[in-house]
PDB file of N, CA and C in Angstrom:
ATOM      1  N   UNK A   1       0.836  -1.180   0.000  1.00  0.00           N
ATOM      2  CA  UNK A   1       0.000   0.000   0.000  1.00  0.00           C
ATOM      3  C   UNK A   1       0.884   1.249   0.000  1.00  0.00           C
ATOM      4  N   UNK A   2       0.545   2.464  -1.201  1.00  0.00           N
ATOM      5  CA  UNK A   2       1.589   3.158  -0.641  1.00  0.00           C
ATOM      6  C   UNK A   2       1.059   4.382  -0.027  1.00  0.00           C
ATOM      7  N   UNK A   3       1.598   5.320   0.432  1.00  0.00           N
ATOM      8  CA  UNK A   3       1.537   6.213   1.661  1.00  0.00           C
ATOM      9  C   UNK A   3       1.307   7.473   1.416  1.00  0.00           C
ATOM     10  N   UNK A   4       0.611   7.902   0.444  1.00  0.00           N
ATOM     11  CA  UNK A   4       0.896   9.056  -0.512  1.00  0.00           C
ATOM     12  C   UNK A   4       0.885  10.538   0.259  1.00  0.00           C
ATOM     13  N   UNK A   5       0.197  10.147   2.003  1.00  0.00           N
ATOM     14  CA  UNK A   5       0.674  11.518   2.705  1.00  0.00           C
ATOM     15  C   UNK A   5       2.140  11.706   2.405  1.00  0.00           C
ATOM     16  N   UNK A   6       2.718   9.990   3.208  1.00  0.00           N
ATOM     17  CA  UNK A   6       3.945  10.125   3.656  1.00  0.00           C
ATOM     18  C   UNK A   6       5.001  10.585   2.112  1.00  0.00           C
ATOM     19  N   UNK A   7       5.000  10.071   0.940  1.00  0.00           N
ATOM     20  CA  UNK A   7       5.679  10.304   0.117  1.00  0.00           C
ATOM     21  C   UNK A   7       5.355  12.367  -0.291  1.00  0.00           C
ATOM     22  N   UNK A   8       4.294  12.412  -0.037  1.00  0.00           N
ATOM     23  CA  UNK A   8       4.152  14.208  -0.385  1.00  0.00           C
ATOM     24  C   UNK A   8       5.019  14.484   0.340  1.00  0.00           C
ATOM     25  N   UNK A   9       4.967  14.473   1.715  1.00  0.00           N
ATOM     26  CA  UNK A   9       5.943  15.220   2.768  1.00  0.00           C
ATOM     27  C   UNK A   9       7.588  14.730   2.252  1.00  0.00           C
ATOM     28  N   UNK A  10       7.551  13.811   2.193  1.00  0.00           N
ATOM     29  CA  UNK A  10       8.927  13.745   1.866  1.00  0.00           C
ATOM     30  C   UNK A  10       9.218  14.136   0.700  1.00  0.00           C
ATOM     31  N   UNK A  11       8.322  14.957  -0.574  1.00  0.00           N
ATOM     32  CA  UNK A  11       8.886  15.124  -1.683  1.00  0.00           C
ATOM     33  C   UNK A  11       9.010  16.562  -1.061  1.00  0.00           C
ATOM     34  N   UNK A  12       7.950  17.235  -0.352  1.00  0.00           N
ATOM     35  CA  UNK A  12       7.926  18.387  -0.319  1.00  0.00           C
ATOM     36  C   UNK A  12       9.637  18.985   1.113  1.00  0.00           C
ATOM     37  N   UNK A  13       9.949  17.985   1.897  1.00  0.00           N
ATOM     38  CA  UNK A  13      11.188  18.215   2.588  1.00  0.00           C
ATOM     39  C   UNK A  13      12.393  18.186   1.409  1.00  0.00           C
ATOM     40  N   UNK A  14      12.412  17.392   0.610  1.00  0.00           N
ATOM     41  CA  UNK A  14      13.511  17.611  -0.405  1.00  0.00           C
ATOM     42  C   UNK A  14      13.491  18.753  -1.529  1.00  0.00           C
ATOM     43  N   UNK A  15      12.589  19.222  -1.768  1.00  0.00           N
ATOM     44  CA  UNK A  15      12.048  20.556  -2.321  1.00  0.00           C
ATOM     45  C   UNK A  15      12.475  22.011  -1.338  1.00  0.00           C
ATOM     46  N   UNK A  16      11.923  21.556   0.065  1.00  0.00           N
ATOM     47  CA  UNK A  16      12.452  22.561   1.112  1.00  0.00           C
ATOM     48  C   UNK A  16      13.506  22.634   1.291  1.00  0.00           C
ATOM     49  N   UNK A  17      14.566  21.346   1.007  1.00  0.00           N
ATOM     50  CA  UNK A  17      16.208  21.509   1.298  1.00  0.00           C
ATOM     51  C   UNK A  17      16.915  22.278   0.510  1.00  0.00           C
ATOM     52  N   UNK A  18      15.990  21.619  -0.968  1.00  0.00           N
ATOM     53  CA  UNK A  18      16.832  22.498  -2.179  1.00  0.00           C
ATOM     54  C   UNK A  18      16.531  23.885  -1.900  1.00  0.00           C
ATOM     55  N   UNK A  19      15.573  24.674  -1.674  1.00  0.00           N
ATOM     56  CA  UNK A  19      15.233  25.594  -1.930  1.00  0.00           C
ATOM     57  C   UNK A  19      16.565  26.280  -0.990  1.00  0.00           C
ATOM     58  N   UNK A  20      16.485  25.951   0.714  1.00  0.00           N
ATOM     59  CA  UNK A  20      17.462  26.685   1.189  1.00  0.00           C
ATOM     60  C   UNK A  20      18.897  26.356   0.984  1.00  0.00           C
ATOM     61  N   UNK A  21      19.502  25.396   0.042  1.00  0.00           N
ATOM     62  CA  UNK A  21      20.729  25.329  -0.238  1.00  0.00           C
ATOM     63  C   UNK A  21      20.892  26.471  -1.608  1.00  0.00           C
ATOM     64  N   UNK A  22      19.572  26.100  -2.035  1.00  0.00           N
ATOM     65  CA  UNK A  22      20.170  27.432  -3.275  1.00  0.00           C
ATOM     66  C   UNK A  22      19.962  28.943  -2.620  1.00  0.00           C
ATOM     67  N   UNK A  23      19.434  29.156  -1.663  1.00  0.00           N
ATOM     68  CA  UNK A  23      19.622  30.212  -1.322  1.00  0.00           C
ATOM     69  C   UNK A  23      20.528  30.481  -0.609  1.00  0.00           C
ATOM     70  N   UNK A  24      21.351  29.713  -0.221  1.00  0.00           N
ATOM     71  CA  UNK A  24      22.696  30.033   0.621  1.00  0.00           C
ATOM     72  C   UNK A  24      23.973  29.991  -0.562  1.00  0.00           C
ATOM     73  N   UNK A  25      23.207  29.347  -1.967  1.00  0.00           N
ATOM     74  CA  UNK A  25      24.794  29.789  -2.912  1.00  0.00           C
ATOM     75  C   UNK A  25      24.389  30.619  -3.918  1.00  0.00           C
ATOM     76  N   UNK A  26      22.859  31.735  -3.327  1.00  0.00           N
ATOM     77  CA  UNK A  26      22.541  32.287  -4.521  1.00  0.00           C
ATOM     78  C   UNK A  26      22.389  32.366  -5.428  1.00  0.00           C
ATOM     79  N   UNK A  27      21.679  31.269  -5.253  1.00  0.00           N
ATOM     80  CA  UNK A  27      21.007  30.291  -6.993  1.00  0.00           C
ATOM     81  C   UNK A  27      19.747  30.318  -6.873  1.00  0.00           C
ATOM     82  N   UNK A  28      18.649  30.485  -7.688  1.00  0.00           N
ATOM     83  CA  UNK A  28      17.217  30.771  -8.177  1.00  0.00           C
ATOM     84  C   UNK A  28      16.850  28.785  -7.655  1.00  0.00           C
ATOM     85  N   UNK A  29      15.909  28.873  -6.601  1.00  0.00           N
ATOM     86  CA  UNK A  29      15.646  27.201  -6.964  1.00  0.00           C
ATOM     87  C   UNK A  29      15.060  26.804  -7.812  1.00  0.00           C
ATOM     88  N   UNK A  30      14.357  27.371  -8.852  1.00  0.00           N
ATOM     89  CA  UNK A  30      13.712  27.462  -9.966  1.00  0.00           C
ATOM     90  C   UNK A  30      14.553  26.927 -10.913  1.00  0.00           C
ATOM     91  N   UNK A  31      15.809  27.558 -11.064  1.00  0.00           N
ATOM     92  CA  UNK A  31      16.922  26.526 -11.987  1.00  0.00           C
ATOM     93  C   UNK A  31      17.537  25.349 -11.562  1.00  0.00           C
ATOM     94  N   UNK A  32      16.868  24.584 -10.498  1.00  0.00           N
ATOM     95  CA  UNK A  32      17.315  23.318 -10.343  1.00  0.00           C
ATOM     96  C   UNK A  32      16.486  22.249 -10.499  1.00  0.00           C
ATOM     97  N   UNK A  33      16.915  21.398 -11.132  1.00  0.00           N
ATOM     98  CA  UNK A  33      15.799  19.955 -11.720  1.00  0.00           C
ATOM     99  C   UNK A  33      16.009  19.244 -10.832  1.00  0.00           C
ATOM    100  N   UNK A  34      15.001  19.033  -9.858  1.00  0.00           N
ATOM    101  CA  UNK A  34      14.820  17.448  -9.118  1.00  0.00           C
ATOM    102  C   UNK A  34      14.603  16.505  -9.923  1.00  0.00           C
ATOM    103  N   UNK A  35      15.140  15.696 -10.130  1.00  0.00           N
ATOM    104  CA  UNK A  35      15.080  14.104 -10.803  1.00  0.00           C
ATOM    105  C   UNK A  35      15.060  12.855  -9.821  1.00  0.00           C
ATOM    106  N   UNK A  36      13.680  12.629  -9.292  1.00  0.00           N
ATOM    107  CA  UNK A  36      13.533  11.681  -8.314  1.00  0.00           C
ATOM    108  C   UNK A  36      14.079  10.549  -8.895  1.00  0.00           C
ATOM    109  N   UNK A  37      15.027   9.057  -8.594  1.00  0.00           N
ATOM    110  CA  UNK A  37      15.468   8.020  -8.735  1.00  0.00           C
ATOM    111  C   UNK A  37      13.896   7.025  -8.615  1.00  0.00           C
ATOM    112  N   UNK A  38      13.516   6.598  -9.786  1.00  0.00           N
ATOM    113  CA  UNK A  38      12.365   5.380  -9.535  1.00  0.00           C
ATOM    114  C   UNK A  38      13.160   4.150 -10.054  1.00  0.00           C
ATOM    115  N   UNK A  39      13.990   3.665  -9.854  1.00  0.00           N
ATOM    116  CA  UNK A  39      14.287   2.465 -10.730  1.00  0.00           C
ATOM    117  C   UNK A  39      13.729   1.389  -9.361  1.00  0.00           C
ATOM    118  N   UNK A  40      13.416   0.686 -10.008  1.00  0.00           N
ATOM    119  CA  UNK A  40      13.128  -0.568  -8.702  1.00  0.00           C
ATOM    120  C   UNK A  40      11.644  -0.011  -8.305  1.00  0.00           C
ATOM    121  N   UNK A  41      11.391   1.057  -8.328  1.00  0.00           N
ATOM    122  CA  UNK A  41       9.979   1.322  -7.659  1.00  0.00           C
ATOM    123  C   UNK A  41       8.516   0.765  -8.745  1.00  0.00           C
ATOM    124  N   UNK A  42       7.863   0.533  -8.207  1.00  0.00           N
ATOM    125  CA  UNK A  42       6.315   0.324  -8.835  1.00  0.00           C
ATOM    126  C   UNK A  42       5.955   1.309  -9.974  1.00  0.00           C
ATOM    127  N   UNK A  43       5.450   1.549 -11.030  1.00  0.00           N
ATOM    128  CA  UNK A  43       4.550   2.751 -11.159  1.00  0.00           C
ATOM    129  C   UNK A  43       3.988   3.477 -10.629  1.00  0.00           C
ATOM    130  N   UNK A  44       2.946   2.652  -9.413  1.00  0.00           N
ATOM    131  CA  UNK A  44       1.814   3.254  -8.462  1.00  0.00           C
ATOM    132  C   UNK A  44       3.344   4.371  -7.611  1.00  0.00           C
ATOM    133  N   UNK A  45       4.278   3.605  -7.307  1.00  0.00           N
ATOM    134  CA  UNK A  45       4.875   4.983  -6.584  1.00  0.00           C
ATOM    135  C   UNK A  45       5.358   6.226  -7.386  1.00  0.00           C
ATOM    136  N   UNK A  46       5.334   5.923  -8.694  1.00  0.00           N
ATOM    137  CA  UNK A  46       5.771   7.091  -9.684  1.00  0.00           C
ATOM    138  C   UNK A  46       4.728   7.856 -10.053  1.00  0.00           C
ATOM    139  N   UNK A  47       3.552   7.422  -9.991  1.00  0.00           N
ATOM    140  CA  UNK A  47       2.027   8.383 -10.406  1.00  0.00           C
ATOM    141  C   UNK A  47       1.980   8.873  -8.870  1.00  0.00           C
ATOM    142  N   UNK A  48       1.973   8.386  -7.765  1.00  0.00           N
ATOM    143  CA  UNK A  48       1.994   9.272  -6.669  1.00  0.00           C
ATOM    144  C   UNK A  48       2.796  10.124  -6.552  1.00  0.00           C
ATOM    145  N   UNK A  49       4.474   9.771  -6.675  1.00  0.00           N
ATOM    146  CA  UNK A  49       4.557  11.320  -7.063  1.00  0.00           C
ATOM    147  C   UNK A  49       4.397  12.519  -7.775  1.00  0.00           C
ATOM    148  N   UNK A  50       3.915  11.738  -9.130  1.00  0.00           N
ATOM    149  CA  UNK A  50       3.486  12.254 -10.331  1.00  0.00           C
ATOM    150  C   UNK A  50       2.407  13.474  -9.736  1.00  0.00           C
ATOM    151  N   UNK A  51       1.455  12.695  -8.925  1.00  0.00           N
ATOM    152  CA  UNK A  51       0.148  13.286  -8.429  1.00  0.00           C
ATOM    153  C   UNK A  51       0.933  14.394  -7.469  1.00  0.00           C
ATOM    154  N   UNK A  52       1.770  14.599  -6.876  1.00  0.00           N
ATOM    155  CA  UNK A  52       2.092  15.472  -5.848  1.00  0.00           C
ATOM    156  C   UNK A  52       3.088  16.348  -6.514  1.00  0.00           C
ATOM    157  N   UNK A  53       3.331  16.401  -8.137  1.00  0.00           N
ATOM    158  CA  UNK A  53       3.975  17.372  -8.406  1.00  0.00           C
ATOM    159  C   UNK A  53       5.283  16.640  -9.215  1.00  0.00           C
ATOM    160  N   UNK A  54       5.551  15.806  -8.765  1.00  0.00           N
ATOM    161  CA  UNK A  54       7.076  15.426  -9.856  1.00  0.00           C
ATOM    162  C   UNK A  54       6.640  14.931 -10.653  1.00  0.00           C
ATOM    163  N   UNK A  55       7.784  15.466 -11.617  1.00  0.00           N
ATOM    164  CA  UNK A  55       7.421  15.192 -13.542  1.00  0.00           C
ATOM    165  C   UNK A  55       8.919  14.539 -13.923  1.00  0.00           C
ATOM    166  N   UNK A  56      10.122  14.965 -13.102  1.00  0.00           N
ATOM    167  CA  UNK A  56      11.163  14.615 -13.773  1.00  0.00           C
ATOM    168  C   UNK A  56      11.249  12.621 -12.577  1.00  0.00           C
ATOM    169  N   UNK A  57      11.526  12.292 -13.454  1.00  0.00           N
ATOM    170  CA  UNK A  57      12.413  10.894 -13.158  1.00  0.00           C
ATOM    171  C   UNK A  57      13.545  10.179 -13.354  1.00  0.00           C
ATOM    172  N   UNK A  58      14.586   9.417 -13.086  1.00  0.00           N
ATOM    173  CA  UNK A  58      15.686   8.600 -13.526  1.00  0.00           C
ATOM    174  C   UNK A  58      15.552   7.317 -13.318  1.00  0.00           C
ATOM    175  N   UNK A  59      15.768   6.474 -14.410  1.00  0.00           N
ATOM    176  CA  UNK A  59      15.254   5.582 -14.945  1.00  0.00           C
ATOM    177  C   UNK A  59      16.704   4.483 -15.282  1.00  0.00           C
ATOM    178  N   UNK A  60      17.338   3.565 -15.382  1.00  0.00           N
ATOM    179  CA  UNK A  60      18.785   2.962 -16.038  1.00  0.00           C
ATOM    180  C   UNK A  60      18.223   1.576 -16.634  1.00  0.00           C
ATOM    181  N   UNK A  61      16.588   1.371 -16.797  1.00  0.00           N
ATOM    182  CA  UNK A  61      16.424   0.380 -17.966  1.00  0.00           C
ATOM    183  C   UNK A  61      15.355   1.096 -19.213  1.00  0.00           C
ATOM    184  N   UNK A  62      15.396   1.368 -20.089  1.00  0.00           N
ATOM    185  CA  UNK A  62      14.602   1.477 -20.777  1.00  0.00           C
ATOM    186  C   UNK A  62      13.237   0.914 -20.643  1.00  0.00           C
ATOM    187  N   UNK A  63      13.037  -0.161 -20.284  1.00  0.00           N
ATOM    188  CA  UNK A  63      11.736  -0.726 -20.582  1.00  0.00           C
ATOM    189  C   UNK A  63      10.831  -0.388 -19.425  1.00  0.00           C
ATOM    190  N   UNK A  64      11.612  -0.137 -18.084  1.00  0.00           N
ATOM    191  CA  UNK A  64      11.064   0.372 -16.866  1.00  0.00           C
ATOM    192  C   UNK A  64      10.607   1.861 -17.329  1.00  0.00           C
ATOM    193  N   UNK A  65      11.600   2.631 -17.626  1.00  0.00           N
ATOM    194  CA  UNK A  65      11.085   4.156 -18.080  1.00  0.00           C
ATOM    195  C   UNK A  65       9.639   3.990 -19.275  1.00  0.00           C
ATOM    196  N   UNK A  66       9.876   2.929 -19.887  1.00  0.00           N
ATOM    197  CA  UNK A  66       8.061   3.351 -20.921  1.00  0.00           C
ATOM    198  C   UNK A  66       7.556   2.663 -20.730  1.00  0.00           C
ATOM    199  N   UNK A  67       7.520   1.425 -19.574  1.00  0.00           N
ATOM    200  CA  UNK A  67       6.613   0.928 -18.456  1.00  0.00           C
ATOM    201  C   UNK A  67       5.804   2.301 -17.901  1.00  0.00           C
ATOM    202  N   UNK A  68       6.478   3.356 -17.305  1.00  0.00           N
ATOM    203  CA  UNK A  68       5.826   3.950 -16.396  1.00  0.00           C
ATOM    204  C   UNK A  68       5.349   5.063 -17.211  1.00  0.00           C
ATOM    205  N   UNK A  69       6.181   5.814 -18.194  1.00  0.00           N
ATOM    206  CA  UNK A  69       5.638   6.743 -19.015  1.00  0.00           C
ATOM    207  C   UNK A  69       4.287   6.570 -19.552  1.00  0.00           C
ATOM    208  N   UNK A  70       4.425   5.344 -20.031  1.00  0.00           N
ATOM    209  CA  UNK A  70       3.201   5.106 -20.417  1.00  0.00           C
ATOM    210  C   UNK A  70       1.915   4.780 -19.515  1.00  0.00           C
ATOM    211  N   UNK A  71       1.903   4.503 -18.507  1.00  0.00           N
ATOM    212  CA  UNK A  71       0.969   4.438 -17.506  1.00  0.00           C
ATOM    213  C   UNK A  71       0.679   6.073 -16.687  1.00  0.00           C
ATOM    214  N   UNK A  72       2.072   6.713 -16.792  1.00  0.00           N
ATOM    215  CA  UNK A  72       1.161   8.012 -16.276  1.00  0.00           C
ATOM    216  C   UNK A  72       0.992   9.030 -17.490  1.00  0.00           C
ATOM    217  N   UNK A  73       1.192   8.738 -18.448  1.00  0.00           N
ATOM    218  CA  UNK A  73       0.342   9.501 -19.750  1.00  0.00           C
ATOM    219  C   UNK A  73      -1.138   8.648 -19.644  1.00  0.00           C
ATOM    220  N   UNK A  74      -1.087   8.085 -19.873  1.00  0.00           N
ATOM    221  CA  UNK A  74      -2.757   7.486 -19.790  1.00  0.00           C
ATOM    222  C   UNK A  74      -3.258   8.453 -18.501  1.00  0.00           C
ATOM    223  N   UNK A  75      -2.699   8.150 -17.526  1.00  0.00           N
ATOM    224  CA  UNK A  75      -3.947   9.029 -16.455  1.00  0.00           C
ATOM    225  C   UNK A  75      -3.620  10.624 -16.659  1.00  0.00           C
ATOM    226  N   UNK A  76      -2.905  10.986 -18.097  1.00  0.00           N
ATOM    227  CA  UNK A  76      -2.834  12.260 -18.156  1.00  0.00           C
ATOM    228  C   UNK A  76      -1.940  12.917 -17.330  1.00  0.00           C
ATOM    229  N   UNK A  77      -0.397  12.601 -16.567  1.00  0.00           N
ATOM    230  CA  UNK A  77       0.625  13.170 -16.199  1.00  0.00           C
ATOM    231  C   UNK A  77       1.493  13.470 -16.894  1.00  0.00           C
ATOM    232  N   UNK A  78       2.323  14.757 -16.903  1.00  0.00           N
ATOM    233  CA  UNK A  78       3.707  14.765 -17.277  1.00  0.00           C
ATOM    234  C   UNK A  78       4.488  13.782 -16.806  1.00  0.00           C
ATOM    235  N   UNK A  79       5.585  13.603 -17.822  1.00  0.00           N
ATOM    236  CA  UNK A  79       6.806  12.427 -16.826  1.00  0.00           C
ATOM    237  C   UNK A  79       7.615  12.810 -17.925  1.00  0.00           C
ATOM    238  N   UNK A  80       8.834  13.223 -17.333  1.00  0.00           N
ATOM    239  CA  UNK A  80       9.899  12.877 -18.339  1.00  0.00           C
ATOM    240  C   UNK A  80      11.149  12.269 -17.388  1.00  0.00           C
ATOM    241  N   UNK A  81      12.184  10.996 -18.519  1.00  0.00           N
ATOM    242  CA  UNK A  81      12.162  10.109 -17.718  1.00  0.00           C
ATOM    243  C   UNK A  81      14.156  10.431 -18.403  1.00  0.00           C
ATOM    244  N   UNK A  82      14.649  10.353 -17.418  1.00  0.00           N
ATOM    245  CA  UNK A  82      16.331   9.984 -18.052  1.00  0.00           C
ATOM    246  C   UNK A  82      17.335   9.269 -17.466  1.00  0.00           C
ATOM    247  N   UNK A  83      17.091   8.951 -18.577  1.00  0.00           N
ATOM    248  CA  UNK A  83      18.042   7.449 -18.815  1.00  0.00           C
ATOM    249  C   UNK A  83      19.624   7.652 -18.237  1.00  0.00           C
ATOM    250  N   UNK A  84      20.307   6.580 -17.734  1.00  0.00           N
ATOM    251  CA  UNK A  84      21.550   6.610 -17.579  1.00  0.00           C
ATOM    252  C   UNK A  84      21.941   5.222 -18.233  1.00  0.00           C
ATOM    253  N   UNK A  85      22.648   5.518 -19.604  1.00  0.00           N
ATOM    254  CA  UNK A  85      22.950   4.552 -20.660  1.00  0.00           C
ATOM    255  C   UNK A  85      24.380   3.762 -20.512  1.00  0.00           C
ATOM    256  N   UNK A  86      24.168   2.598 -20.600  1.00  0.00           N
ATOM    257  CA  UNK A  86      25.273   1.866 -20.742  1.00  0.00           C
ATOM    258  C   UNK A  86      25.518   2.140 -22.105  1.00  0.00           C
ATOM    259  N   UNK A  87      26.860   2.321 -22.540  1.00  0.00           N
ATOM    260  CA  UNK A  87      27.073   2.218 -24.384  1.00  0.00           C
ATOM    261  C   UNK A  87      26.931   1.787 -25.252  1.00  0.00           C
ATOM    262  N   UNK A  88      27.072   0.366 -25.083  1.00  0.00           N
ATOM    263  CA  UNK A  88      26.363  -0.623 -25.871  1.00  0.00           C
ATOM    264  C   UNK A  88      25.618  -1.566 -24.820  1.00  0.00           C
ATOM    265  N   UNK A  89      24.882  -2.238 -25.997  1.00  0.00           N
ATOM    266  CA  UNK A  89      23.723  -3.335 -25.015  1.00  0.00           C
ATOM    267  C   UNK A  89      22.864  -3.349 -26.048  1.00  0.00           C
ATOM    268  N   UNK A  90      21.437  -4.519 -25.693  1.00  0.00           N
ATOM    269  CA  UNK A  90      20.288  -4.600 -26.838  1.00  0.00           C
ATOM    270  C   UNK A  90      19.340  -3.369 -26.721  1.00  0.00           C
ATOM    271  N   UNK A  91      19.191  -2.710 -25.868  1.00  0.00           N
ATOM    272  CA  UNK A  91      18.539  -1.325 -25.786  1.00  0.00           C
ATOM    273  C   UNK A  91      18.713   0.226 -26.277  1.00  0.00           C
ATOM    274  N   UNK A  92      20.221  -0.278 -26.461  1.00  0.00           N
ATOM    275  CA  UNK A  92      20.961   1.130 -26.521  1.00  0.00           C
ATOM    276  C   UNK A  92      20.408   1.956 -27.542  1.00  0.00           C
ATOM    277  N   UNK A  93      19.659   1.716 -28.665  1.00  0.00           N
ATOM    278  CA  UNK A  93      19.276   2.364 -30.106  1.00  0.00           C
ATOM    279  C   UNK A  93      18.371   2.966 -29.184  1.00  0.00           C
ATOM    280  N   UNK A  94      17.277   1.782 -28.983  1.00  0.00           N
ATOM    281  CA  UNK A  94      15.718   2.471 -28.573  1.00  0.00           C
ATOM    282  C   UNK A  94      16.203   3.500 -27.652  1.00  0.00           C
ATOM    283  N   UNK A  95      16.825   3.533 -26.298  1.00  0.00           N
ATOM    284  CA  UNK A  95      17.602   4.350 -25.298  1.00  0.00           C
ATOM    285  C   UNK A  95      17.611   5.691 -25.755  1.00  0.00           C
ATOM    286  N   UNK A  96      18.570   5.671 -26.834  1.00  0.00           N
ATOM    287  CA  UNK A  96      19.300   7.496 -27.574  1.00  0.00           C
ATOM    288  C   UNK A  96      18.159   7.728 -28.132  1.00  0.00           C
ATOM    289  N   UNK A  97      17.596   6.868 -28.928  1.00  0.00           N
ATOM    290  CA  UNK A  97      15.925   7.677 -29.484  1.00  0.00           C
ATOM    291  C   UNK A  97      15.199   8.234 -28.220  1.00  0.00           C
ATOM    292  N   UNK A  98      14.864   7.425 -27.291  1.00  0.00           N
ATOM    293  CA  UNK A  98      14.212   7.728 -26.410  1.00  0.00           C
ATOM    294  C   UNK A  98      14.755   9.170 -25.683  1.00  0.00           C
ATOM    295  N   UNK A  99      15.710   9.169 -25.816  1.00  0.00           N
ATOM    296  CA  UNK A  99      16.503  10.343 -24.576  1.00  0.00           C
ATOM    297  C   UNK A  99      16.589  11.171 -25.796  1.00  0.00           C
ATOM    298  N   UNK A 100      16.595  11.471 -27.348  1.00  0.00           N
ATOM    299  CA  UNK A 100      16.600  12.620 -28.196  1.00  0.00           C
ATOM    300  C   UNK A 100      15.296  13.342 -27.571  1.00  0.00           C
ATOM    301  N   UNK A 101      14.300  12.597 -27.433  1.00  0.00           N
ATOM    302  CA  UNK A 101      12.995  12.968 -27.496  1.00  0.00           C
ATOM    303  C   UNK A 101      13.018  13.956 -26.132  1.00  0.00           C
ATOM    304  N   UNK A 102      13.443  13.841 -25.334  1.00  0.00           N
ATOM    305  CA  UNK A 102      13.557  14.573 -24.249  1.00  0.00           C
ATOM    306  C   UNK A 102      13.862  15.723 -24.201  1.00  0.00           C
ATOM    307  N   UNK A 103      12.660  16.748 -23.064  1.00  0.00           N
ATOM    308  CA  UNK A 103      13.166  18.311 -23.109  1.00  0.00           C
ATOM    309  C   UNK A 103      14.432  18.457 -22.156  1.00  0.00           C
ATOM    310  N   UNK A 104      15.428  19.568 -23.116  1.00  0.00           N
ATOM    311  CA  UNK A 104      16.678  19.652 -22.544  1.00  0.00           C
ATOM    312  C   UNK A 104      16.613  20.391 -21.350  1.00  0.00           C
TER     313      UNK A 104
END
């Protein structure tokens, strides 16, 4: 079952950290991308955060990243998902297509 108070609060404490570390090196927190780590996690925990505001994700299999993309486009979420690519492998084509497609 997952906890979706407990995961808000904790997205929203890591949001609160960033905010006061960039204000102690005088950086806009606005220019910093949280990229929550889902690898290993469910979908259901990636649409909950989805639902509480995160859009960015990191992903190191392909098939996990459009596992979940595709389940929170259906319920109508943003997700954009990036990859951390091994160089070669049987994925690697679909991978660089997949990660062109991505906003920089």
């Amino acid at each position: 079952m997952i906890d979706a108070v407990a995961l808000r609060a904790r997205l929203a404490d890591v949001r609160s950290r960033i905010e006061r570390a960039a204000g102690r090196a005088g950086r806009d927190p606005a220019s910093i991308r949280l990229v929550a780590v889902s690898k290993t996690f469910p979908a259901e925990y990636v649409r909950a955060l989805a639902d509480a505001g995160q859009i960015d994700f990191g992903e190191n299999k392909v098939q996990e990243a459009l596992v979940n993309e595709g389940k929170l486009k259906e319920a109508g979420e943003e997700f954009n998902a990036y990859l951390k690519l091994a160089p070669e492998g049987p994925n690697a084509a679909t991978a660089k297509a997949l990660v062109a497609q991505l906003p920089k």
